[in-house]
PDB file of N, CA and C in Angstrom:
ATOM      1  N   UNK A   1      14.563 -70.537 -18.961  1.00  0.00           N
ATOM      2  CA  UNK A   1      15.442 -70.637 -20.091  1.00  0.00           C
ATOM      3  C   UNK A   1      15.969 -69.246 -20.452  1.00  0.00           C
ATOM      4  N   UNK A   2      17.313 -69.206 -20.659  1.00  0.00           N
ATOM      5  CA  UNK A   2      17.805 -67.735 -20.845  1.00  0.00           C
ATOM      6  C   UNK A   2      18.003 -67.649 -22.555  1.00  0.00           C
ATOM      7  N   UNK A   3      17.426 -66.444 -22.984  1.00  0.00           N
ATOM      8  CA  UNK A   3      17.408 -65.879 -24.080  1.00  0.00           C
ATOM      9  C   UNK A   3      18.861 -65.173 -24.671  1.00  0.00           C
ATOM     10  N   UNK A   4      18.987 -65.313 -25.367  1.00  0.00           N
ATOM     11  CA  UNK A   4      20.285 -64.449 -26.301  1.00  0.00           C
ATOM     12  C   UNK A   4      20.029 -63.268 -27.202  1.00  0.00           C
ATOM     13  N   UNK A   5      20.300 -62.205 -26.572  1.00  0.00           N
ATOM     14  CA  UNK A   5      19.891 -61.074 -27.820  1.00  0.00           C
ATOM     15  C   UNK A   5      21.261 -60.425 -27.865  1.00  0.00           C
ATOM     16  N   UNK A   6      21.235 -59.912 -29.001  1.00  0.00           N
ATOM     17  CA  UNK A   6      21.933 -58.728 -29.629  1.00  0.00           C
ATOM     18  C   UNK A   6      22.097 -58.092 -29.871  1.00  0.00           C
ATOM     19  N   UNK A   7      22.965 -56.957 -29.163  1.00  0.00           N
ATOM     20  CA  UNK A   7      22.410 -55.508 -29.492  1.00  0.00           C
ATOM     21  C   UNK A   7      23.550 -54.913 -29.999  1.00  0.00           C
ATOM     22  N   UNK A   8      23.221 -53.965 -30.744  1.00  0.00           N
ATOM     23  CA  UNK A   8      23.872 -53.183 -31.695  1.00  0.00           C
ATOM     24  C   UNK A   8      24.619 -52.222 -31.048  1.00  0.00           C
ATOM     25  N   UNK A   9      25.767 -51.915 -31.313  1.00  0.00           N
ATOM     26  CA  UNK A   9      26.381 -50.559 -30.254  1.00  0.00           C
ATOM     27  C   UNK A   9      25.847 -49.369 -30.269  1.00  0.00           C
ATOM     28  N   UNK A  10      24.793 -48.868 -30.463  1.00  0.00           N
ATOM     29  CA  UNK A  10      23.963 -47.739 -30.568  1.00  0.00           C
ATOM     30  C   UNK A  10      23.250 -48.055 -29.213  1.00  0.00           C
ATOM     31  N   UNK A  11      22.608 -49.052 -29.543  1.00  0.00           N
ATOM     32  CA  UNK A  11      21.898 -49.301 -28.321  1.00  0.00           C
ATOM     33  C   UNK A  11      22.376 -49.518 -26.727  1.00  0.00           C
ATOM     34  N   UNK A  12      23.566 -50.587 -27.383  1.00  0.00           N
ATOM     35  CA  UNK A  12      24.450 -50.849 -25.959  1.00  0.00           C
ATOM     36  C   UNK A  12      25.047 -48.730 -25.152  1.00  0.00           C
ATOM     37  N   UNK A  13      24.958 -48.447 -26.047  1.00  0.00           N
ATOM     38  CA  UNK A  13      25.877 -46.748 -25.783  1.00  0.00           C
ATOM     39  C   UNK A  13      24.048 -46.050 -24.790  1.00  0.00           C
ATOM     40  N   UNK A  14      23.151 -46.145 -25.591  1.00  0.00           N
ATOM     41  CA  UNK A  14      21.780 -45.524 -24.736  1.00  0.00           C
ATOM     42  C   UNK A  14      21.437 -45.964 -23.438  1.00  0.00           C
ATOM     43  N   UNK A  15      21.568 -47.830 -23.368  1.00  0.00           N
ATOM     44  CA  UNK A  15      21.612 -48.826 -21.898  1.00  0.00           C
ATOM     45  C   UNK A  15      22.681 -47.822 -21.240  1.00  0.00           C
ATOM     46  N   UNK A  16      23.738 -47.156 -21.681  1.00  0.00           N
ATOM     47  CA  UNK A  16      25.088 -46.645 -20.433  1.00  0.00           C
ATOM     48  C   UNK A  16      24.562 -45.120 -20.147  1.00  0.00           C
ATOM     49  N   UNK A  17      24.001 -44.549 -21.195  1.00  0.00           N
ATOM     50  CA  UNK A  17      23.407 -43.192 -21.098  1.00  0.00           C
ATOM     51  C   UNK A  17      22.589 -43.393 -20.060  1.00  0.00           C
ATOM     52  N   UNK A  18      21.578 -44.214 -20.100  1.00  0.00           N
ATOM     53  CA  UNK A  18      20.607 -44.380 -18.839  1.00  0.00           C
ATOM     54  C   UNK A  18      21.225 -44.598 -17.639  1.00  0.00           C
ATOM     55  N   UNK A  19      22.246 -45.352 -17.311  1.00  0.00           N
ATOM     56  CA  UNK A  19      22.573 -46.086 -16.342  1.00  0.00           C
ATOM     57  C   UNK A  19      23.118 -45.039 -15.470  1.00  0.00           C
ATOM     58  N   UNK A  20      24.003 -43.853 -16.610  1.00  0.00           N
ATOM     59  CA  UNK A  20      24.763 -42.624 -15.698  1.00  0.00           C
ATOM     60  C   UNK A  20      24.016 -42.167 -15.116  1.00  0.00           C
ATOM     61  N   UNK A  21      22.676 -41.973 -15.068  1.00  0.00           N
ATOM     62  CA  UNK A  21      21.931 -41.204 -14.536  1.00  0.00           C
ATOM     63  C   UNK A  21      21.971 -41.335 -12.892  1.00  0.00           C
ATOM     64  N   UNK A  22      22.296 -42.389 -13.060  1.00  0.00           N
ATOM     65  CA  UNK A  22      22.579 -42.945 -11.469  1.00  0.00           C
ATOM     66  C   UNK A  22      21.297 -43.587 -10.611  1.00  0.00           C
ATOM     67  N   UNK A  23      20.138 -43.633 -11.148  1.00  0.00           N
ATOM     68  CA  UNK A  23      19.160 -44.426 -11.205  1.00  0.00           C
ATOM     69  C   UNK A  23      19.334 -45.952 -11.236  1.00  0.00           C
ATOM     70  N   UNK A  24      18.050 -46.270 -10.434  1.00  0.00           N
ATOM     71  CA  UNK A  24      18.109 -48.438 -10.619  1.00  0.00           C
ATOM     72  C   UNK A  24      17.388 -48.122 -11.870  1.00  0.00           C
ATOM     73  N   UNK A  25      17.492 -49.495 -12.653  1.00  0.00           N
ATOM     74  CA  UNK A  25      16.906 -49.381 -13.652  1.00  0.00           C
ATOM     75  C   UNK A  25      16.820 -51.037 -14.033  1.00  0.00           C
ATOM     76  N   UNK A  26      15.395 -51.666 -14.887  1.00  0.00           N
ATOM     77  CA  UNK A  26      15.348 -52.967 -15.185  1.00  0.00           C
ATOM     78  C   UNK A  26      15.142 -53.010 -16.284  1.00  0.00           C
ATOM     79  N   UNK A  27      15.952 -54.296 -16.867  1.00  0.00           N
ATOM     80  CA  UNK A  27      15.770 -54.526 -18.291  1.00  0.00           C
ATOM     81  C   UNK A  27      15.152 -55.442 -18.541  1.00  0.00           C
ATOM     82  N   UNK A  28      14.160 -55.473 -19.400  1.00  0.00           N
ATOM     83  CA  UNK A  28      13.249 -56.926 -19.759  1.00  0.00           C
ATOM     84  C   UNK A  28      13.288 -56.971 -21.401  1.00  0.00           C
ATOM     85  N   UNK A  29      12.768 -57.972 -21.967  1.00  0.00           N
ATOM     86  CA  UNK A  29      13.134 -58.297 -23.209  1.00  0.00           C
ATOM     87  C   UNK A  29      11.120 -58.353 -23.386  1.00  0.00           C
ATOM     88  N   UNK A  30      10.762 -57.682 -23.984  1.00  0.00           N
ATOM     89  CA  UNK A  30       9.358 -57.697 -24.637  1.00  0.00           C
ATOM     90  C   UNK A  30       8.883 -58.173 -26.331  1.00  0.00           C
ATOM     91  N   UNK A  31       8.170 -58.569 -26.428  1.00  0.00           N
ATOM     92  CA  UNK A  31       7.752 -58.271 -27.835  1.00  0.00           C
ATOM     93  C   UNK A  31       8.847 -58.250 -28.913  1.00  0.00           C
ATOM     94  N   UNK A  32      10.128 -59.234 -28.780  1.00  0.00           N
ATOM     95  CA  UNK A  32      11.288 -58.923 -29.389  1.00  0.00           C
ATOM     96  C   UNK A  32      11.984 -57.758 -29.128  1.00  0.00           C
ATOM     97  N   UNK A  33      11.429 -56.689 -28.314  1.00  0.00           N
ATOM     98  CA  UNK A  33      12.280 -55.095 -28.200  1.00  0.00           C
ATOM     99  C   UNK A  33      13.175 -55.397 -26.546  1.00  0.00           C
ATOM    100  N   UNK A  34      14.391 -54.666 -26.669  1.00  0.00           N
ATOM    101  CA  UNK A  34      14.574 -54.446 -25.348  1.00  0.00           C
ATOM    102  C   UNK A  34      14.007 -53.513 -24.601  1.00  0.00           C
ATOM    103  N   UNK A  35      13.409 -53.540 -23.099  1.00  0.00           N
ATOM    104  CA  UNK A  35      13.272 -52.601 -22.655  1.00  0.00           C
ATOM    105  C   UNK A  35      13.576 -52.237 -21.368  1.00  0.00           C
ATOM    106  N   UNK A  36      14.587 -50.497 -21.645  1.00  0.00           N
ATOM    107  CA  UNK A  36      15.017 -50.053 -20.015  1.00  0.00           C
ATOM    108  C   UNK A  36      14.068 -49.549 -18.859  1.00  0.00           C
ATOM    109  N   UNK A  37      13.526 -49.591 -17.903  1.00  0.00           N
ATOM    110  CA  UNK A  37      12.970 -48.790 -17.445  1.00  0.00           C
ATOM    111  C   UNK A  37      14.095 -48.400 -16.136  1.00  0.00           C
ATOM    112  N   UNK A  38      14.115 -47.201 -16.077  1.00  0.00           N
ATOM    113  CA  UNK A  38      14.217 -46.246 -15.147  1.00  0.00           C
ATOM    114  C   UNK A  38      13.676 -45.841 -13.734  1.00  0.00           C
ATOM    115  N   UNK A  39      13.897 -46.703 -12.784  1.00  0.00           N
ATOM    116  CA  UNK A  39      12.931 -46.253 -11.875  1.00  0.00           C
ATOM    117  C   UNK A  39      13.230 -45.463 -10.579  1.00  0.00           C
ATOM    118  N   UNK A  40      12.538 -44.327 -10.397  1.00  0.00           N
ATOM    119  CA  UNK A  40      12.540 -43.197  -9.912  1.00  0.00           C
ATOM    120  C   UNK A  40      11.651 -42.271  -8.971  1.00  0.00           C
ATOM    121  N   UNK A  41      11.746 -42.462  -7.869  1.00  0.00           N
ATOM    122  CA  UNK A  41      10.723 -42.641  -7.049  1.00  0.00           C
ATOM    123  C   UNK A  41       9.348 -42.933  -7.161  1.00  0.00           C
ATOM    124  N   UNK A  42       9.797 -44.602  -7.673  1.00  0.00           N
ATOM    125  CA  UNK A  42       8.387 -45.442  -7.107  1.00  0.00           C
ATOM    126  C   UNK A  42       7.902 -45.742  -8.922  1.00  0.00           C
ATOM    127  N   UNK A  43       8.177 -44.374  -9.542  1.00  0.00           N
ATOM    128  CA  UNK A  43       7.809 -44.622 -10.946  1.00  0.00           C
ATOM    129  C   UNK A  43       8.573 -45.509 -12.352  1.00  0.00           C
ATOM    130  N   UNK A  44       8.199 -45.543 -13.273  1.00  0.00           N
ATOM    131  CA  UNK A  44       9.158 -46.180 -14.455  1.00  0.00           C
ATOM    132  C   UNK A  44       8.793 -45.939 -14.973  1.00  0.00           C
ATOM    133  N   UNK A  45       9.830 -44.963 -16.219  1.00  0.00           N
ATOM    134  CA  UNK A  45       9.785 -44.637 -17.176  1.00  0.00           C
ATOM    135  C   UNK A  45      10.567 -45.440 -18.564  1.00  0.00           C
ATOM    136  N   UNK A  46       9.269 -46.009 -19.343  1.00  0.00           N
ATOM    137  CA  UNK A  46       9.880 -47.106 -20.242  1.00  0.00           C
ATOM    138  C   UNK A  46      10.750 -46.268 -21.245  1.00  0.00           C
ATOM    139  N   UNK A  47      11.846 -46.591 -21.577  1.00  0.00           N
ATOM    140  CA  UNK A  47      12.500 -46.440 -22.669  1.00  0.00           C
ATOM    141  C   UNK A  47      13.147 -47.845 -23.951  1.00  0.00           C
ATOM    142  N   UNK A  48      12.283 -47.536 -24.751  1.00  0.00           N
ATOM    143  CA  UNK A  48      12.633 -48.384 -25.458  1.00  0.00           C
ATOM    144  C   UNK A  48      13.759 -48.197 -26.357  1.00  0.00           C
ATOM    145  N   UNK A  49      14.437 -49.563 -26.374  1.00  0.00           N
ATOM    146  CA  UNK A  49      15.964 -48.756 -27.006  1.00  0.00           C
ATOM    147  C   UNK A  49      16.368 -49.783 -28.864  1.00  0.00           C
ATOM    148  N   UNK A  50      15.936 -51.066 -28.391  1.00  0.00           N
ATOM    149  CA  UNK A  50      15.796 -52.155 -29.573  1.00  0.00           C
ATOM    150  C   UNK A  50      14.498 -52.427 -29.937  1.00  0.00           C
TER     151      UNK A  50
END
């Protein structure tokens, strides 16, 4: 079942900050928060953004 969230343009602007980095990166929906991780040889670095 797919979820609907909403994010605020603050947040949507940090998801594009990450993304330039030019890194893969996965988004999962936790605990009500969004979260980016960054992953970077082999590692992930959570950034929570919502």
């Amino acid at each position: 079942m797919e979820k609907e969230i909403r994010l605020t343009p603050e947040a949507v602007r940090q998801i594009e900050e990450i993304l330039t980095t030019g890194k893969t990166v996965e988004i999962a929906e936790r605990h009500e928060k969004v979260i980016v991780w960054a992953v970077s040889s082999k590692k992930k670095y959570e950034q929570p953004i919502a």
